[in-house]
Protein backbone atom coordinates (compact mmCIF):
# COMPACT_ATOMS: atom_id res chain seq x y z
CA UNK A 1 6.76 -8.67 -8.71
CA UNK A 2 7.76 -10.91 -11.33
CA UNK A 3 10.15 -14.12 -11.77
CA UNK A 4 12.98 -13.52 -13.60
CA UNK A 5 15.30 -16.19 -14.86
CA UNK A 6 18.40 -15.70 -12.34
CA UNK A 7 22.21 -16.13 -13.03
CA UNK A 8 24.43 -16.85 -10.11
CA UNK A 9 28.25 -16.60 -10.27
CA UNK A 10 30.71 -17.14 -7.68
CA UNK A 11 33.76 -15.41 -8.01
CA UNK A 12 37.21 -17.06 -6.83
CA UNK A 13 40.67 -15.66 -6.43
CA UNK A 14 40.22 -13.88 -3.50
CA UNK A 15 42.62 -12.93 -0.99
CA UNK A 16 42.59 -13.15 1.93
CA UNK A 17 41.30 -9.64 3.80
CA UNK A 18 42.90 -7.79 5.92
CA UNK A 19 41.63 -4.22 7.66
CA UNK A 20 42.23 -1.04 5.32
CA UNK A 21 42.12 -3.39 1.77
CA UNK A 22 39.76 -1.72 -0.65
CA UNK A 23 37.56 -4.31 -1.47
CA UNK A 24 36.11 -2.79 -4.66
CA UNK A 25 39.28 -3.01 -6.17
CA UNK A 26 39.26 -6.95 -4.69
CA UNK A 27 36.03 -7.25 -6.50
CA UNK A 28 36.93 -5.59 -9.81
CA UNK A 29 40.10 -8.18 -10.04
CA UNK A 30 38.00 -10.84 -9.46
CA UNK A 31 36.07 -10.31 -12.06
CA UNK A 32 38.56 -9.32 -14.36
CA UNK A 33 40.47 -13.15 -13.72
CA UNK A 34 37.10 -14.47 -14.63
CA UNK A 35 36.78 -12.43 -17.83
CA UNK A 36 33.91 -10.95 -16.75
CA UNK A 37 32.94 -6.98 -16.45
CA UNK A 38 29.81 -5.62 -14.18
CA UNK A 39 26.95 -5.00 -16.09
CA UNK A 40 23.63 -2.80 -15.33
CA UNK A 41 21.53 -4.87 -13.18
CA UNK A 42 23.95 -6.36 -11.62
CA UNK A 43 23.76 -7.25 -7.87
CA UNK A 44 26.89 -8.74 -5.66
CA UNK A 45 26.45 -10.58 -2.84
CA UNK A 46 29.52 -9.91 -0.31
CA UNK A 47 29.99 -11.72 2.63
CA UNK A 48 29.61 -9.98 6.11
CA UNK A 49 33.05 -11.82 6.95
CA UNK A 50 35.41 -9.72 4.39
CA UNK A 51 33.28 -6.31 5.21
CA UNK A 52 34.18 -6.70 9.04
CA UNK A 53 37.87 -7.54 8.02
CA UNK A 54 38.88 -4.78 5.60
CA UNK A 55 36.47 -2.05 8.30
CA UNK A 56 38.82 -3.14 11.22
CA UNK A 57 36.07 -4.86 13.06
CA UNK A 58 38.45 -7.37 14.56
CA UNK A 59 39.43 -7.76 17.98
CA UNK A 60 42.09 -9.83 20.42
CA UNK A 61 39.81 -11.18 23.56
CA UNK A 62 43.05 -10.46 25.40
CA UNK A 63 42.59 -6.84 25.44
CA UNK A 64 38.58 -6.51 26.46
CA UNK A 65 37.96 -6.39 30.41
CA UNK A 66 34.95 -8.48 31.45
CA UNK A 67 32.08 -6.43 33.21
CA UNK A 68 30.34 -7.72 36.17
CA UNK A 69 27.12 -7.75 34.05
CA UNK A 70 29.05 -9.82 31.66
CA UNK A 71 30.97 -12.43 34.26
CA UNK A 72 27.58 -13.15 35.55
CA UNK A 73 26.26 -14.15 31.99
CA UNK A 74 29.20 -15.56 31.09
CA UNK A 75 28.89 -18.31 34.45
CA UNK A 76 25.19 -18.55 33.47
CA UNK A 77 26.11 -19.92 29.89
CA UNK A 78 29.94 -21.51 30.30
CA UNK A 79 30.98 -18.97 27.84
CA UNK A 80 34.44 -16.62 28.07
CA UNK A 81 33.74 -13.49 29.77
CA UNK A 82 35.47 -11.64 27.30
CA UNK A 83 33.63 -12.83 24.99
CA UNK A 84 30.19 -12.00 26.52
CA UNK A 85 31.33 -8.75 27.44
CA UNK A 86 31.52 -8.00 23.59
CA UNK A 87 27.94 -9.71 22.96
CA UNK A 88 26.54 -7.25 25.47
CA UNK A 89 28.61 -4.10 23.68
CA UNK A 90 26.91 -5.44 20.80
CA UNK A 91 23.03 -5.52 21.89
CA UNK A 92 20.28 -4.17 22.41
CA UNK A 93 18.97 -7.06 25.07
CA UNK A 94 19.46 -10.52 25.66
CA UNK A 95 16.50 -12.19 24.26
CA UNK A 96 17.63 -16.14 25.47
CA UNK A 97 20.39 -17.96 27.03
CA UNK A 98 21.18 -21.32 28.10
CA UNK A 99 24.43 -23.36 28.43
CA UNK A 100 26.71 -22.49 25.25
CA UNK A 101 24.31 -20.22 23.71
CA UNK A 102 23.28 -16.62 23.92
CA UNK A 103 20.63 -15.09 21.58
CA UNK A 104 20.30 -11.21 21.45
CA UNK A 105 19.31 -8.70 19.93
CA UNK A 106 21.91 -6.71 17.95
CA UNK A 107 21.93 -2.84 18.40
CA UNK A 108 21.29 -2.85 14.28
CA UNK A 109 18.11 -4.80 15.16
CA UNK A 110 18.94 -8.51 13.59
CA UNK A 111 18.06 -11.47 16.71
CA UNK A 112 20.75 -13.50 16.60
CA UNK A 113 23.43 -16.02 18.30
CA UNK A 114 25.94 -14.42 19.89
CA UNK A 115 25.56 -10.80 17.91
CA UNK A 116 27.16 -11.97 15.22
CA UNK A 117 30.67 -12.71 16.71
CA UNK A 118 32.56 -15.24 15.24
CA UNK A 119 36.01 -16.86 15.38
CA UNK A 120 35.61 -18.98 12.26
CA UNK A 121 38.27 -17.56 9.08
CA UNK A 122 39.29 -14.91 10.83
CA UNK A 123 43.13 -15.74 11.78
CA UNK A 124 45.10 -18.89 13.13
CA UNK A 125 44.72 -17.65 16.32
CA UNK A 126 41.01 -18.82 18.69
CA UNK A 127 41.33 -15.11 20.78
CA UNK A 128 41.25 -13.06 17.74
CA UNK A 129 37.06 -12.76 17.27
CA UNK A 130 35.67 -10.65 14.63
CA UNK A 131 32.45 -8.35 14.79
CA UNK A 132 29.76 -7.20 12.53
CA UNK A 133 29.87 -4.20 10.60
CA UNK A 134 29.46 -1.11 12.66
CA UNK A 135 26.73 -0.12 10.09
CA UNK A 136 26.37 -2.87 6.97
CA UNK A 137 23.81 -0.73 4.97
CA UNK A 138 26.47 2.08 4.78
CA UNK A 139 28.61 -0.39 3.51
CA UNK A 140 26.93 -1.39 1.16
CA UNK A 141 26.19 2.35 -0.30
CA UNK A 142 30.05 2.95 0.27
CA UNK A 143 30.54 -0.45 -1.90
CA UNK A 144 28.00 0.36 -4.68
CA UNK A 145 29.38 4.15 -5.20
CA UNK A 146 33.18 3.20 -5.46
CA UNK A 147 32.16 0.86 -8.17
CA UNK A 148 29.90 3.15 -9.94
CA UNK A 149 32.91 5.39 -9.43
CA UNK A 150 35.37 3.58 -11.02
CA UNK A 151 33.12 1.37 -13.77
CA UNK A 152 30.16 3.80 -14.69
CA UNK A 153 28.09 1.04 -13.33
CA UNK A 154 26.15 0.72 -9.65
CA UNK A 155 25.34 -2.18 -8.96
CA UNK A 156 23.34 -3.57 -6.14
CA UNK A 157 25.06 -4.41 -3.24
CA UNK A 158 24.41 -7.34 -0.53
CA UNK A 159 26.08 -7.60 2.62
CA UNK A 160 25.09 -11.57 3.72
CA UNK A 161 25.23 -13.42 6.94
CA UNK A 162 24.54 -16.64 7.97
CA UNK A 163 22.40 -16.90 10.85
CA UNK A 164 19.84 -19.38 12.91
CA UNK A 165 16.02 -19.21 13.08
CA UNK A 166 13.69 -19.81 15.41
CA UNK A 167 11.92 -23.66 15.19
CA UNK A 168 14.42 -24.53 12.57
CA UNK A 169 17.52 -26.55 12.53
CA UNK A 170 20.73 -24.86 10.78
CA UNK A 171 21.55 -21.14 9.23
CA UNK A 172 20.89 -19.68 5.67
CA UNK A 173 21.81 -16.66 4.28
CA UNK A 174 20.20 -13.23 4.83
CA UNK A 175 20.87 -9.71 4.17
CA UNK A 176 22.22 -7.50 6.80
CA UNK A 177 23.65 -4.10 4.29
CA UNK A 178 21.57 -3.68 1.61
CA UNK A 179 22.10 -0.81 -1.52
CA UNK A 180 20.29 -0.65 -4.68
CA UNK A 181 18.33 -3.73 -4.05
CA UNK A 182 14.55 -3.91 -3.37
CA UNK A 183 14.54 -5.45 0.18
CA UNK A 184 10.67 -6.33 0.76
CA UNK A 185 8.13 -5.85 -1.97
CA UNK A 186 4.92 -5.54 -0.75
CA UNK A 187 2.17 -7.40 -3.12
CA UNK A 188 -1.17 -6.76 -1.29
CA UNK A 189 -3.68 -5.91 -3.03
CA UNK A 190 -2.32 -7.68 -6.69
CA UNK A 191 -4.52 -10.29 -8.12
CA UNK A 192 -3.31 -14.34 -7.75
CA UNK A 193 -4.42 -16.58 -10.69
CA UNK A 194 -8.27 -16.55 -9.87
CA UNK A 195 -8.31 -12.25 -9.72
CA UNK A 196 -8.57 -12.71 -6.42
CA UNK A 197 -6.94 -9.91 -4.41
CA UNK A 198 -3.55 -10.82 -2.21
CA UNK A 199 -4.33 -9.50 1.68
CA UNK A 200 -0.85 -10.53 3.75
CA UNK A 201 1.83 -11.19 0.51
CA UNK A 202 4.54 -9.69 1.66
CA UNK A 203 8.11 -11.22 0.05
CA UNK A 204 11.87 -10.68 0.98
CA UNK A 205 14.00 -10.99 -2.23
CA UNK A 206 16.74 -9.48 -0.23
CA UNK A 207 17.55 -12.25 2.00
CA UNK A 208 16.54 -14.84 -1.15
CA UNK A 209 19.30 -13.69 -3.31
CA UNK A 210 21.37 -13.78 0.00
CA UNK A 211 20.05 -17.46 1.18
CA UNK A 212 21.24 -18.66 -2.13
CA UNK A 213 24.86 -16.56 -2.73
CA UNK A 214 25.89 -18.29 0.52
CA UNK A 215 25.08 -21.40 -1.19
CA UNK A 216 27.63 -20.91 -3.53
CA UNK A 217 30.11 -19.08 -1.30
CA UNK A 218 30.14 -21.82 1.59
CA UNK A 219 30.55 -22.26 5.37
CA UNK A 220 34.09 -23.27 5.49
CA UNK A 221 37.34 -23.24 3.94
CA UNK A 222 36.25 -22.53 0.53
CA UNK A 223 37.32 -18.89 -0.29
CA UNK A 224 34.59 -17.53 -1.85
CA UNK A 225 32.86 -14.47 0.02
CA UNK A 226 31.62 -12.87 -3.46
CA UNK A 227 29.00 -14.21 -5.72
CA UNK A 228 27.49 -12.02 -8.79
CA UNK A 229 24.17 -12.45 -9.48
CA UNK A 230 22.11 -11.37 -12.81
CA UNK A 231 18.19 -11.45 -13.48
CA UNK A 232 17.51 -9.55 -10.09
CA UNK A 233 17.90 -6.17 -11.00
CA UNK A 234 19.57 -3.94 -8.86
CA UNK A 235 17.13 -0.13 -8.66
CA UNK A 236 18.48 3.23 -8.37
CA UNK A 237 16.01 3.39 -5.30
CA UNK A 238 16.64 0.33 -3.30
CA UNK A 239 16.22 -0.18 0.44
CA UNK A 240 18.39 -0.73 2.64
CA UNK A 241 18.70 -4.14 4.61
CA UNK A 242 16.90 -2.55 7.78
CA UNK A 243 13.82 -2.62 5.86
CA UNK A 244 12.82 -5.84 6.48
CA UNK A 245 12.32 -5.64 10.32
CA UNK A 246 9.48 -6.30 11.79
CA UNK A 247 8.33 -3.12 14.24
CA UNK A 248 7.87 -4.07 18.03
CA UNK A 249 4.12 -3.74 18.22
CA UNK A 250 3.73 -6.18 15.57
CA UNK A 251 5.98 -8.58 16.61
CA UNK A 252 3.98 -11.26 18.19
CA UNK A 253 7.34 -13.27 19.13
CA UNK A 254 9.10 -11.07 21.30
């Protein structure tokens, strides 16, 4: 796979999200205000945050019941029961916990802090908590084909998250949806410089393009949850974000 020169744009004037808002149409104006129009190729990066919003995926602690399973955690770590009561919903299995901190492992197969529930930008009030997508590669296909529907044009589609990794200090981007976007390329067996032949090259341009859009869309308070990127072309037969999980058996981690 080659190198291509790469063109990242982040895209501003957008509102804030709210459950039902049709985000294509969010996306389209956005790029309308910065005189730009999508163009073949094209791949957007949309942050996981505005996905859960405008699917509903947001949720007042006061109205989940605490399990017994989920008190017991929740003593373990000093964390709300409510709150750990949604982790569990969330997961698969609880991979590590300590004081403060519970790592799992999401029921759409990601490991991660917390499964993915955040308070951070989601509303003025700390009891409102927001979840991940109930599926973020559907998504992202429901994404790509209401803007091929309404431009001619289908352009890849990204849906990033920020999250930790193991033996390394702070988050980066990754995908979680993926549509029309090659998600691991698998180089074995192509020559290096010297001919010789590649044996364990395996890349992840999926969650490069996404380590980099959250870059430019930010952490904070900076408003920015969609960046446009050009030089990665989006395919007709892309993968979707689930592609890039290791299986059990050869997961020497777990």
């Amino acid at each position: 796979m080659g190198s291509p020169d790469l063109a990242f744009f982040r895209l501003g004037g957008i509102p804030l999200v709210a459950s039902g808002d049709d985000l294509a149409g969010i996306v389209l104006a956005s790029l309308a205000d910065a005189g730009m129009r999508l163009q073949q190729g094209d791949v957007l990066a949309i942050a996981q945050k505005i996905v859960s919003k405008a699917e509903g995926r947001s949720l007042h602690l006061a109205t989940v019941e605490p399990s017994a399973a989920a008190t017991r955690l929740a003593n373990e770590t000093d964390k709300d029961p409510r709150m750990v009561e949604l982790i569990l919903r969330d997961s698969k299995r609880v991979v590590r916990k300590r004081p403060g901190l519970i790592i799992v492992e999401h029921r759409l197969g990601v490991i991660l802090a917390n499964a993915g529930i955040d308070r951070s930008n989601v509303t003025g009030d700390e009891d409102d908590v927001l979840l991940l997508p109930a599926d973020p590669d559907a998504s992202a296909r429901k994404l790509r084909d209401t803007l091929a529907e309404r431009t001619g044009v289908a352009p890849g589609v990204l849906v990033v998250d920020s999250i930790g990794r193991p033996w390394r200090l702070g988050t980066t981007g990754v995908a979680i949806g993926a549509a029309g976007v090659t998600v691991v390329a698998d180089l074995r067996g192509t020559e290096d410089l010297f001919g010789r032949p590649m044996q364990v090259a395996e890349i992840a341009p999926a969650d490069s393009i996404a380590a980099a859009a959250v870059l430019l869309m930010g952490e904070g308070a900076e408003g920015t949850p969609v960046v446009l990127i050009r030089g990665w072309p989006a395919t007709a037969d892309g993968q979707p974000a689930t592609a890039v999980l290791r299986a059990p058996d050869e997961d020497l981690f777990q």
